[in-house]
Protein backbone atom coordinates (compact mmCIF):
# COMPACT_ATOMS: atom_id res chain seq x y z
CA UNK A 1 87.38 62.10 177.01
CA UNK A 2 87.64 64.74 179.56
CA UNK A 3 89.02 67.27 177.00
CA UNK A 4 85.78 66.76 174.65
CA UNK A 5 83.78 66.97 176.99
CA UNK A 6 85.24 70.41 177.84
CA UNK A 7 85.24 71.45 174.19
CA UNK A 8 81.72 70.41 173.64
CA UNK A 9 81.09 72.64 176.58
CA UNK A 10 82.67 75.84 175.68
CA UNK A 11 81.16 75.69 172.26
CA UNK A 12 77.74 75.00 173.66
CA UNK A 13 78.19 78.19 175.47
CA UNK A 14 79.36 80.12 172.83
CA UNK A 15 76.43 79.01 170.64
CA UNK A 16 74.31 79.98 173.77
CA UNK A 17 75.68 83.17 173.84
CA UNK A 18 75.38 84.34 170.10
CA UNK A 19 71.93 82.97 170.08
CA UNK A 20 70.64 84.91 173.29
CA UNK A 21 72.59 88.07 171.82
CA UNK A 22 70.35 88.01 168.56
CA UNK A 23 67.39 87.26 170.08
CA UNK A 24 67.51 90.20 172.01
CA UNK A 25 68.64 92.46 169.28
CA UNK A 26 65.57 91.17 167.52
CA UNK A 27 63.19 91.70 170.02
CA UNK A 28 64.20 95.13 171.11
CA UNK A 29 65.26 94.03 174.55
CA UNK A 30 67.83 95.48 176.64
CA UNK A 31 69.94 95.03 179.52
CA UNK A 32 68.75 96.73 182.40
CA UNK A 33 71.02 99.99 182.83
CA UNK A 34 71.59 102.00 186.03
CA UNK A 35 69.92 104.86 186.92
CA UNK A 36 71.05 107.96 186.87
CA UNK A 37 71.76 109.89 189.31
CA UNK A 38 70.87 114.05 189.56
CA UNK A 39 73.97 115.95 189.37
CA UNK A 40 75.02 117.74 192.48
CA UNK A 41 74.44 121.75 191.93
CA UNK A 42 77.39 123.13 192.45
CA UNK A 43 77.88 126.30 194.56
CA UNK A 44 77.86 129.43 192.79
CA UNK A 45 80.98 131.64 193.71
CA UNK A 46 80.63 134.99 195.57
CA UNK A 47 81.33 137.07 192.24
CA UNK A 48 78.46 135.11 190.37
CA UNK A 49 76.26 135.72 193.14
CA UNK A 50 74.02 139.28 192.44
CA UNK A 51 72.77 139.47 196.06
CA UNK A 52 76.53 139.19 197.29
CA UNK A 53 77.43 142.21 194.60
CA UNK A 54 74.72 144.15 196.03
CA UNK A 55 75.75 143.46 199.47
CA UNK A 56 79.38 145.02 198.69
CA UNK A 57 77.94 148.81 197.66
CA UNK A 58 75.99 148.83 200.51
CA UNK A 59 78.48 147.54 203.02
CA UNK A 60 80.82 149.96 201.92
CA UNK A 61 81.53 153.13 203.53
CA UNK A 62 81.36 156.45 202.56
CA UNK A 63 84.25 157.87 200.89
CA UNK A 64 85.52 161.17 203.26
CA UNK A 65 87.37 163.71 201.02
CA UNK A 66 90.18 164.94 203.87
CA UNK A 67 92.87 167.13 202.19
């Protein structure tokens, strides 16, 4: 008795499940998804960087020209 009872269970839920799984394909509803979250912006390296090129020419010094 005990194992029909358990069968008549798991088919009830399996019928349970199909039927929900249509119903929501029919009625255009979906599962709730997570949000997303903003991607990090990743640091730009000192070559990429324009300011830091500028910074190079005028931290450099002059060239002396000593024979």
């Amino acid at each position: 008795m005990l194992k029909f009872l358990l069968v008549v269970v798991i088919i009830a839920l399996a019928v349970y499940g199909c039927v929900m799984l249509v119903d929501r394909q029919l009625n255009g509803i979906k599962r709730p998804s997570r949000p997303r979250r903003p991607q990090p912006r990743r640091p730009i390296g000192p070559d990429d960087d324009p300011e830091f090129l500028r910074q190079l020419n005028r931290r450099k010094p002059p060239k002396r020209d000593d024979p």
